[in-house]
N, C-alpha and C. Protein backbone atom coordinates (compact mmCIF):
# COMPACT_ATOMS: atom_id res chain seq x y z
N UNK A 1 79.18 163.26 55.89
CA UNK A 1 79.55 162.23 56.86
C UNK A 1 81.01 162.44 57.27
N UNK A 2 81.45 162.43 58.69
CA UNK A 2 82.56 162.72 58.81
C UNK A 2 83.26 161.39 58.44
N UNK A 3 85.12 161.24 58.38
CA UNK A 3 85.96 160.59 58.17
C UNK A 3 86.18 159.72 59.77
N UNK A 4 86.05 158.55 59.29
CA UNK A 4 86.59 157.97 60.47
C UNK A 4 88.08 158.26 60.97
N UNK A 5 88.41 158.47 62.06
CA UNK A 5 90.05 158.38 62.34
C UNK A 5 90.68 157.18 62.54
N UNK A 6 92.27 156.46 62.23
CA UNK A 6 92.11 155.58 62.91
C UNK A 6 92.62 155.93 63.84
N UNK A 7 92.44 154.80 64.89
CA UNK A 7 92.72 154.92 66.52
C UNK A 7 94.04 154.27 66.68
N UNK A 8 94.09 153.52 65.74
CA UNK A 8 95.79 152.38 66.32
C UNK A 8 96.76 152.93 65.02
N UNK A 9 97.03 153.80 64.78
CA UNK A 9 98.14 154.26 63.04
C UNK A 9 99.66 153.25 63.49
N UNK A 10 99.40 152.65 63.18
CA UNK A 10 101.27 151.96 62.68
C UNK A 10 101.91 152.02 61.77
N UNK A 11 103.22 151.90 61.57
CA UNK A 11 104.28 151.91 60.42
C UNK A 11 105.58 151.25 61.08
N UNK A 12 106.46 150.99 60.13
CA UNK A 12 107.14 149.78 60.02
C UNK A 12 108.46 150.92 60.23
N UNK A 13 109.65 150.35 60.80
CA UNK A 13 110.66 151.47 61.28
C UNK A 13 111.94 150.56 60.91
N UNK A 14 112.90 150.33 60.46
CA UNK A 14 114.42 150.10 60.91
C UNK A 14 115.20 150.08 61.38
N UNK A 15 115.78 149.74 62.36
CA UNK A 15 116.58 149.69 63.48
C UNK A 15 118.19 149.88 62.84
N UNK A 16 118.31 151.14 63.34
CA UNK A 16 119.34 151.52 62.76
C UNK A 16 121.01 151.48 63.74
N UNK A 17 122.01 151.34 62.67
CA UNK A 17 123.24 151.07 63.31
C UNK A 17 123.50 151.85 64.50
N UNK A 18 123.44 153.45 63.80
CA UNK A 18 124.28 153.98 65.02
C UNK A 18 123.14 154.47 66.09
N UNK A 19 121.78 153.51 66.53
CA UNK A 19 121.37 153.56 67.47
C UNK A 19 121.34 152.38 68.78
N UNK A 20 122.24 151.70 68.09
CA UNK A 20 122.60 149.80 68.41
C UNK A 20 123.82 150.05 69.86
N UNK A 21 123.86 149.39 70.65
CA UNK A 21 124.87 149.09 71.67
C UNK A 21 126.20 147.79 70.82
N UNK A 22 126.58 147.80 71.66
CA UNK A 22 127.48 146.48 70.98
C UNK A 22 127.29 145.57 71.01
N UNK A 23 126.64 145.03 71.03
CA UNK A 23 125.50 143.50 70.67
C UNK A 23 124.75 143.59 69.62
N UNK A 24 124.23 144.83 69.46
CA UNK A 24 123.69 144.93 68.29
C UNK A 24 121.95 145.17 68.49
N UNK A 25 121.90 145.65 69.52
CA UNK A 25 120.50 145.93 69.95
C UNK A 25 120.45 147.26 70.25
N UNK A 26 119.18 147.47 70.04
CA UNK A 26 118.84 148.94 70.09
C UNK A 26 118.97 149.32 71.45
N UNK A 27 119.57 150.63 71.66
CA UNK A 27 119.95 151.25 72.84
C UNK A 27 118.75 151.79 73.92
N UNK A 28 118.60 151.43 75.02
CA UNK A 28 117.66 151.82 75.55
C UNK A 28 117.02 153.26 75.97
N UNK A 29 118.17 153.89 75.61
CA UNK A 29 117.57 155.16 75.56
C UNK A 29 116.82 155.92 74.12
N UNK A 30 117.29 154.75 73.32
CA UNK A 30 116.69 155.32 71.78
C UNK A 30 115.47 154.72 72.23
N UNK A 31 115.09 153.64 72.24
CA UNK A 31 113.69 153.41 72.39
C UNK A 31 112.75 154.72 72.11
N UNK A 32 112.94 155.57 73.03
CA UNK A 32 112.06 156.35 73.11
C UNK A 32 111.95 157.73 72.14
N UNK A 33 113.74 157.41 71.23
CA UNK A 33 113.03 158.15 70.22
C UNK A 33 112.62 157.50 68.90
N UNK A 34 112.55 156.39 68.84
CA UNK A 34 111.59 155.88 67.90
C UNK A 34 110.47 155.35 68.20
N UNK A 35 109.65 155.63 69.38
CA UNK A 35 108.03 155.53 69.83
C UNK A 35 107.69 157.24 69.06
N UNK A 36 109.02 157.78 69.86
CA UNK A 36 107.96 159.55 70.08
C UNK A 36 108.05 159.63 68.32
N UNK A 37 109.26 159.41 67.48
CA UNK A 37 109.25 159.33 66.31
C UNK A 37 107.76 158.46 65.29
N UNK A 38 107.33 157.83 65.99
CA UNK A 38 106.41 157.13 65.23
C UNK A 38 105.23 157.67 65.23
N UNK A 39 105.09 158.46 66.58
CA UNK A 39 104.07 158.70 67.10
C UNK A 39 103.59 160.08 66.50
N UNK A 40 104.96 161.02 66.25
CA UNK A 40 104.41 162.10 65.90
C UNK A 40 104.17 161.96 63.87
N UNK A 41 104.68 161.03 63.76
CA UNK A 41 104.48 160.22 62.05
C UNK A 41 102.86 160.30 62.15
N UNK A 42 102.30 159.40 63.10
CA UNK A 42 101.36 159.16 63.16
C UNK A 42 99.99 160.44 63.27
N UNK A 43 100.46 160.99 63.98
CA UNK A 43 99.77 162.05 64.06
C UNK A 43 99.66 163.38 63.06
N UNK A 44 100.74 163.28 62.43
CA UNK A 44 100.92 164.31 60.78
C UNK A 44 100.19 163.38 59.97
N UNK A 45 100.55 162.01 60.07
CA UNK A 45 99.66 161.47 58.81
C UNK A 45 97.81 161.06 58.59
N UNK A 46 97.48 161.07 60.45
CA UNK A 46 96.53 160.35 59.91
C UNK A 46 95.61 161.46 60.71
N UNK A 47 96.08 162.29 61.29
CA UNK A 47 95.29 163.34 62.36
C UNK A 47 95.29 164.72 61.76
N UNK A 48 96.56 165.11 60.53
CA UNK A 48 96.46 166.66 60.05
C UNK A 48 96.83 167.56 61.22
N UNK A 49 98.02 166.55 62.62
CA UNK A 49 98.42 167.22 63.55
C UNK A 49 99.92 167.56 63.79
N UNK A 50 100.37 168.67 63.21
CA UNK A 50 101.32 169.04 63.37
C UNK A 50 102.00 169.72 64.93
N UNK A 51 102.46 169.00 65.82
CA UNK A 51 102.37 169.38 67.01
C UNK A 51 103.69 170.59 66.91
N UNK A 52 104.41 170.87 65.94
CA UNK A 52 105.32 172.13 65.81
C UNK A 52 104.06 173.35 65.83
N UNK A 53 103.33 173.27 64.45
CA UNK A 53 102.55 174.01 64.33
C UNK A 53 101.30 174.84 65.29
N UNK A 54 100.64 173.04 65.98
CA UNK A 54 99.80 173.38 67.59
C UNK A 54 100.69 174.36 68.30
N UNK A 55 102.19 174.31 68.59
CA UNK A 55 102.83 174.85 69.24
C UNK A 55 103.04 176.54 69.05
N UNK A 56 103.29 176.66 67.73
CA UNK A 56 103.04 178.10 67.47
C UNK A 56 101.70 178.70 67.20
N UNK A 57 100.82 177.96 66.58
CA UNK A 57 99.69 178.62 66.13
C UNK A 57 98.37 179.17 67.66
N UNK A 58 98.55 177.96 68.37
CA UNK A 58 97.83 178.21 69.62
C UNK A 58 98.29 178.64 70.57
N UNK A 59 99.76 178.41 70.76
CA UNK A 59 100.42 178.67 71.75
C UNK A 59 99.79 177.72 72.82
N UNK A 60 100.41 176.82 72.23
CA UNK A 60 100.31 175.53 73.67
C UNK A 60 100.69 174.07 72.92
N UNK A 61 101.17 173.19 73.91
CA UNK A 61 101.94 172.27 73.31
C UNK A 61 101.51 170.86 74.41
N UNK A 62 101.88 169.69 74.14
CA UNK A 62 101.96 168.64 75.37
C UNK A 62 103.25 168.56 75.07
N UNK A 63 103.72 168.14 76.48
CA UNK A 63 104.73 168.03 76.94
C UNK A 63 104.88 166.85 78.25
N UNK A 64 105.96 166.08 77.91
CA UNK A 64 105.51 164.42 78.63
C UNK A 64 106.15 164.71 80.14
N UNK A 65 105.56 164.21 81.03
CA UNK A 65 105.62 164.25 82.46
C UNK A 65 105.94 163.20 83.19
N UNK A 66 105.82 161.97 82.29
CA UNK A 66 106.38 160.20 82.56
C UNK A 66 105.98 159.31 81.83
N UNK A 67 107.26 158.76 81.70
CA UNK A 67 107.04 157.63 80.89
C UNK A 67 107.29 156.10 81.83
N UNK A 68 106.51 155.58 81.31
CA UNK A 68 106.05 153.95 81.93
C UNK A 68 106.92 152.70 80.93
N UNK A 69 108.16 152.18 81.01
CA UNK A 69 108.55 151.60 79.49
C UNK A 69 108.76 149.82 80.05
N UNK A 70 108.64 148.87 79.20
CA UNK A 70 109.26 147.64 79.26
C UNK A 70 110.00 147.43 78.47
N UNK A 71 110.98 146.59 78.41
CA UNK A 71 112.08 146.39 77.29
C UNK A 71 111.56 145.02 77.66
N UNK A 72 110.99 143.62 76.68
CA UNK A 72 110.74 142.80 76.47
C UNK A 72 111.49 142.07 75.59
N UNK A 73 111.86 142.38 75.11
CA UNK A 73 112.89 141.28 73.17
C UNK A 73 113.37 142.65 72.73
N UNK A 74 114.91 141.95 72.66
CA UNK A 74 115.88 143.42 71.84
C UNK A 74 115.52 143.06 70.60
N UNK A 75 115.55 144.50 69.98
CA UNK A 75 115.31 144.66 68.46
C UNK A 75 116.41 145.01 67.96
N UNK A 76 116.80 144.43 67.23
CA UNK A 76 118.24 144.03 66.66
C UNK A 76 118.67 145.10 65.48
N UNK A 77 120.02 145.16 65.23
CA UNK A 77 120.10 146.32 64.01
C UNK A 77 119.82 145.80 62.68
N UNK A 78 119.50 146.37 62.23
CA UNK A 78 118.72 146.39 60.63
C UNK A 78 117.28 145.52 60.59
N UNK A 79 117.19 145.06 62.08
CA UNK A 79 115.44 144.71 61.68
C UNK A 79 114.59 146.04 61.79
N UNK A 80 113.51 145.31 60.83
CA UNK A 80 112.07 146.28 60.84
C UNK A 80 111.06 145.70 61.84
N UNK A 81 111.09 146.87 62.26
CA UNK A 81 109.49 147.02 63.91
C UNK A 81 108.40 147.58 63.66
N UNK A 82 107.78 147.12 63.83
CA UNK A 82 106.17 147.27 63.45
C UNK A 82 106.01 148.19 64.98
N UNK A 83 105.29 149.43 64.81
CA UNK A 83 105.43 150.00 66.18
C UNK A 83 103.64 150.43 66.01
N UNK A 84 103.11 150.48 66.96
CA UNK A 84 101.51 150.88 67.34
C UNK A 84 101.35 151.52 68.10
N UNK A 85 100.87 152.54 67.51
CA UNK A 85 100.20 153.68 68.73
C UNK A 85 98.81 154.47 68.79
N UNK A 86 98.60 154.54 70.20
CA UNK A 86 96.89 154.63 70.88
C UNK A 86 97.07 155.22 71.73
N UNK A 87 95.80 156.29 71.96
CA UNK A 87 95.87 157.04 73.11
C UNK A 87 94.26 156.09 73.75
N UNK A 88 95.31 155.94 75.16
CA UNK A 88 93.94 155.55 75.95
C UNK A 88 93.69 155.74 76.89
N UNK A 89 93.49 157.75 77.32
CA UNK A 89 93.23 158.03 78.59
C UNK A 89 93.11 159.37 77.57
N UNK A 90 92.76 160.48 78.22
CA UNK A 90 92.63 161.68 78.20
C UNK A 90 91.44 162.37 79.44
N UNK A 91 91.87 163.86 79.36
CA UNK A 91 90.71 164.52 80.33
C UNK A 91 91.04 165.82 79.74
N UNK A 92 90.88 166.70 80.78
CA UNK A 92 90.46 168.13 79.95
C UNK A 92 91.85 168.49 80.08
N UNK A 93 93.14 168.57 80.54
CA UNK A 93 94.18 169.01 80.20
C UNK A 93 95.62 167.67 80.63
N UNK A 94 95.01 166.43 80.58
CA UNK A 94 96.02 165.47 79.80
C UNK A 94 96.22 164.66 78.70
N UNK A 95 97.08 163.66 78.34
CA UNK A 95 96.65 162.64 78.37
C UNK A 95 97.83 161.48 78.05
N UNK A 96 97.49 160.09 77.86
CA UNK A 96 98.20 159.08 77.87
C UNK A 96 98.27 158.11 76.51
N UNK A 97 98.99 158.11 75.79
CA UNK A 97 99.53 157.59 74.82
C UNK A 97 100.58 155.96 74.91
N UNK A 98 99.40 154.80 74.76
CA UNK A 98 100.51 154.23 74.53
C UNK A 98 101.01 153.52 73.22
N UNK A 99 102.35 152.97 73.25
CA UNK A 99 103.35 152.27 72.46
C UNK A 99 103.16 150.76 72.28
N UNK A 100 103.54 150.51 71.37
CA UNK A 100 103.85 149.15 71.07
C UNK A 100 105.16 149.08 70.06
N UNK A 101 106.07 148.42 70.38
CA UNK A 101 106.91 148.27 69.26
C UNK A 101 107.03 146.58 68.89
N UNK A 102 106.57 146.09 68.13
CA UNK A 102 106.92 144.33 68.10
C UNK A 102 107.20 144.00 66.80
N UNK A 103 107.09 142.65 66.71
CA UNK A 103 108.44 142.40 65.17
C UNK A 103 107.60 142.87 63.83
N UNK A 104 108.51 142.72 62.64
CA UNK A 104 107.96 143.41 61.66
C UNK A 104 106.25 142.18 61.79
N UNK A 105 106.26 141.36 61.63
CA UNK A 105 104.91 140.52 61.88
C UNK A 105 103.48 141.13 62.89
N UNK A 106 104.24 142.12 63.58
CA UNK A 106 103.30 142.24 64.83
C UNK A 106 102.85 141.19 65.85
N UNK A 107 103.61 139.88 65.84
CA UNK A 107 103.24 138.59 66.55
C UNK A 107 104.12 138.57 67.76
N UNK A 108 104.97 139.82 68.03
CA UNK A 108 105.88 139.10 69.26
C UNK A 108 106.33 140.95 69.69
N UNK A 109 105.70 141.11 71.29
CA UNK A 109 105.91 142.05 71.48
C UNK A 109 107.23 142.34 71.94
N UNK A 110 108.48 143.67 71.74
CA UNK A 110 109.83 144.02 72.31
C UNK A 110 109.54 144.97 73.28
N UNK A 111 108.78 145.91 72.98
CA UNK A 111 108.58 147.20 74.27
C UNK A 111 107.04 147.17 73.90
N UNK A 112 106.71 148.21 75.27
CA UNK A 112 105.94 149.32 75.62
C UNK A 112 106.03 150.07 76.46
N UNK A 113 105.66 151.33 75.96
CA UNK A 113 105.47 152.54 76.78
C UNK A 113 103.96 153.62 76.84
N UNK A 114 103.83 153.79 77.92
CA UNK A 114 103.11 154.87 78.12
C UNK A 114 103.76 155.96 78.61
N UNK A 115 103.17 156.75 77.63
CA UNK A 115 103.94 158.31 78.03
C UNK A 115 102.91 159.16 78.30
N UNK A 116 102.34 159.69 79.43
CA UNK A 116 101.92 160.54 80.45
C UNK A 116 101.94 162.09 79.88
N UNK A 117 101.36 162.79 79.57
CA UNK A 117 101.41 164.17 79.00
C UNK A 117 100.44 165.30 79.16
N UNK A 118 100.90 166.51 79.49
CA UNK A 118 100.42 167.91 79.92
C UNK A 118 100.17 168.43 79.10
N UNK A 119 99.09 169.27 78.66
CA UNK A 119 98.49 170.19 77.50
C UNK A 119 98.87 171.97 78.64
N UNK A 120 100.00 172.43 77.89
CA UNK A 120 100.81 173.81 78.44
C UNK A 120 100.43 174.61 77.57
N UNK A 121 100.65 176.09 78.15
CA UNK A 121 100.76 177.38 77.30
C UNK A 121 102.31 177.35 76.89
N UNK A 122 103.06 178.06 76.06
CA UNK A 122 103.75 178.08 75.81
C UNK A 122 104.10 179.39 74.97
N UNK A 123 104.90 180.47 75.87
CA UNK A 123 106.04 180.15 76.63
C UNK A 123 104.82 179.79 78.17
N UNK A 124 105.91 180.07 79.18
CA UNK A 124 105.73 179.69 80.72
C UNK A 124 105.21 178.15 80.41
N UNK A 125 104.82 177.33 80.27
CA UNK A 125 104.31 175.68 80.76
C UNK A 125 103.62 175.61 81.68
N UNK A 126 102.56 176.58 81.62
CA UNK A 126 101.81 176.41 82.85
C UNK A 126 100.74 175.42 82.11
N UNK A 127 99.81 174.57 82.79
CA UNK A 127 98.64 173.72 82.57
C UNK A 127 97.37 174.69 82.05
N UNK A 128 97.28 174.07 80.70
CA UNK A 128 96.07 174.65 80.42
C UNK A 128 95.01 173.83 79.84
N UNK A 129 93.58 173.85 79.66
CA UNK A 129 92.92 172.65 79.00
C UNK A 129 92.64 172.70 77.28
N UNK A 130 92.50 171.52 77.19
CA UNK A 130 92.78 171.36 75.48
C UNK A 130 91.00 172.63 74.85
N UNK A 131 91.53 172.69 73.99
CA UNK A 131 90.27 173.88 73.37
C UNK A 131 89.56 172.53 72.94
N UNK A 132 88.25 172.85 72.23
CA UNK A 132 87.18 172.58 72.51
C UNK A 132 87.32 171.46 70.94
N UNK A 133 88.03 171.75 70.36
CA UNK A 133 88.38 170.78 68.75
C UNK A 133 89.24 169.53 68.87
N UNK A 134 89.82 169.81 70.36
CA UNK A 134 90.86 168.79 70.10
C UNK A 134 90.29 167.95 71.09
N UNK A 135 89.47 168.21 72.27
CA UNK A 135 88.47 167.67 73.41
C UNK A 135 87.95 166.78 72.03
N UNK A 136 86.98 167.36 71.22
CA UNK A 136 86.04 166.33 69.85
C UNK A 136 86.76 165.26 69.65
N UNK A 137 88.44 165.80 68.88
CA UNK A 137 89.12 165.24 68.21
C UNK A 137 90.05 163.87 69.36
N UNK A 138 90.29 164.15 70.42
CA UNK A 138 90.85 162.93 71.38
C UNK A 138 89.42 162.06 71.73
N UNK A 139 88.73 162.22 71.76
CA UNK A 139 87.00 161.75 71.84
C UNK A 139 86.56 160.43 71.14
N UNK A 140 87.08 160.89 69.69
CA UNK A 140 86.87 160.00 68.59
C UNK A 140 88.29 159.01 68.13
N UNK A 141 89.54 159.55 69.24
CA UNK A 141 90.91 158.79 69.15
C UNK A 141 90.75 157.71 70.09
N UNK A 142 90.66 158.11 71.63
CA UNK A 142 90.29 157.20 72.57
C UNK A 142 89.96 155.72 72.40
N UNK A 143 90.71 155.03 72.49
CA UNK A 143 91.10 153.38 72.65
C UNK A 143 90.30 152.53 73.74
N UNK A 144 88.86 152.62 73.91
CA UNK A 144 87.91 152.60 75.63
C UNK A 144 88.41 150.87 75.86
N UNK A 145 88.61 150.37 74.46
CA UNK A 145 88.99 148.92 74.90
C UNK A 145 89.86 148.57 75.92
N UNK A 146 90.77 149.62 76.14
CA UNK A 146 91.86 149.42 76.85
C UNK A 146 91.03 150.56 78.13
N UNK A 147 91.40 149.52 79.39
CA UNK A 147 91.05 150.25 80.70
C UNK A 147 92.09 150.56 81.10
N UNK A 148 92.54 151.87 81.36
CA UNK A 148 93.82 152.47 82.01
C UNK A 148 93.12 152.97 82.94
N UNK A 149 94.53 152.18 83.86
CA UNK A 149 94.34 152.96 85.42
C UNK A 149 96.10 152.92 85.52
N UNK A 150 96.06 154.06 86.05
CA UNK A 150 97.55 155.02 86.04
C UNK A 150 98.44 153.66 86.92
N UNK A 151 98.34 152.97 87.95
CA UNK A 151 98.80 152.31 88.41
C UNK A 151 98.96 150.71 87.44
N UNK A 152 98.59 150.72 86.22
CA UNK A 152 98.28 149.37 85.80
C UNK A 152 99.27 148.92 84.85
N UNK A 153 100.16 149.82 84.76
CA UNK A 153 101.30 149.68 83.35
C UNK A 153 101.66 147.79 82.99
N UNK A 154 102.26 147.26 84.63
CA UNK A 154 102.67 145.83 84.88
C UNK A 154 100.74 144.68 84.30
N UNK A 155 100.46 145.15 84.42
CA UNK A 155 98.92 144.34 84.57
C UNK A 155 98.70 143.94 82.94
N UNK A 156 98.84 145.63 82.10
CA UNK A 156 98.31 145.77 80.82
C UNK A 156 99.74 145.11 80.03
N UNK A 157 101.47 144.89 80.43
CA UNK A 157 102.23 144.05 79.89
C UNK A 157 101.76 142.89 79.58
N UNK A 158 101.31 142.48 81.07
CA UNK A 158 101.01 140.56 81.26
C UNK A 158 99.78 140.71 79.92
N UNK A 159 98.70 141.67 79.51
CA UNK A 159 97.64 141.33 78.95
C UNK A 159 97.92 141.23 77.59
N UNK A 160 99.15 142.29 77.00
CA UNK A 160 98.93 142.09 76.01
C UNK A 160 99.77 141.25 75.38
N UNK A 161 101.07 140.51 76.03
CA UNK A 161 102.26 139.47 75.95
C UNK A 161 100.63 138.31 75.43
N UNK A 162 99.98 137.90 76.46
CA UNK A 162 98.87 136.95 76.86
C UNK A 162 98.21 136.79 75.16
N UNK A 163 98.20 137.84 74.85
CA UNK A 163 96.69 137.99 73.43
C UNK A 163 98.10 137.96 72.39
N UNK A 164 98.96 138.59 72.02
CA UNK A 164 99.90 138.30 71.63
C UNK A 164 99.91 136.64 71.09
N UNK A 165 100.47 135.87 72.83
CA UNK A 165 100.68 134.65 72.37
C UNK A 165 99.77 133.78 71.96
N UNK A 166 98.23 134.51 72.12
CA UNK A 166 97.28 133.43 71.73
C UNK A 166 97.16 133.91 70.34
N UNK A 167 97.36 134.73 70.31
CA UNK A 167 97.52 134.69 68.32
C UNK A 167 98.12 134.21 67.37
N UNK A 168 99.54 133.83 68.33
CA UNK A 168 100.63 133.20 67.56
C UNK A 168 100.32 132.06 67.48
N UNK A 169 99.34 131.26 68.29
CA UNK A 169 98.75 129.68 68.42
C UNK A 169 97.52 129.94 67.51
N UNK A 170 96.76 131.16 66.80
CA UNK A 170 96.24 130.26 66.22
C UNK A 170 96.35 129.75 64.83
């Protein structure tokens, strides 16, 4: 019987000093390296995907093409963020990964991002499609709950702020 994967892997992060502005909130350009940081956590731990390794062993890599972000509630220095991540799009040579970062509780969302990504040869970065293991393997990752449509980033904020706050009520 195969192993289920999970689809949503989270872990709990620290908001560290020297990534803070002078207020004491995390800098908006770090944001994004503690999504991509979580994300690739996520994927060594619960996928057996070393994307250094994809990179040399196959010669081909993803590589992000846009990112979609909200800054909702600053995350302050020395709190812990509960961060979540899901891929919920793919095709034969993309796909879309998104973020959640919210309080250590998971009851109150600060960001999200979707980050947009190319499956390349490497060297040159030309577009190539995922081989036939990792097509299986994004198959059984895929998040269908979530309907992505490339234009919907603002739509899927309002939805998940919405489920968010009805959780906190009950």
């Amino acid at each position: 019987m195969a192993t289920q994967l999970v689809k949503t892997p989270e872990t709990l992060h620290r908001i560290r000093f020297q990534d803070c502005d002078m207020l004491g909130h995390l800098n908006n350009a770090r944001y994004l390296d503690y999504f991509l940081n979580a994300r690739e956590e996520h994927t060594i731990q619960h996928y057996a995907l070393n994307l250094g390794e994809l990179a040399r062993e196959a010669k081909s890599a993803w590589v992000i093409t846009k990112h979609c972000i909200a800054y909702l509630r600053p995350a302050n220095h020395a709190e812990q963020v509960l961060i979540r991540t899901q891929l919920i799009h793919f095709d034969n040579s993309n796909l879309v990964v998104e973020m959640l970062m919210l309080s250590e509780d998971g009851l109150r969302l600060k960001a999200v991002l979707w980050s947009e990504m190319a499956f390349v040869k490497v060297p040159g970065g030309t577009r190539t499609e995922h081989p036939d293991e990792l097509m299986d393997m994004l198959e059984q990752l895929d998040v269908e709950a979530v309907d992505y449509d490339p234009d919907g980033f603002d739509e899927r904020v309002k939805r998940l702020r919405k489920e968010l706050k009805r959780e906190r009520h009950e």
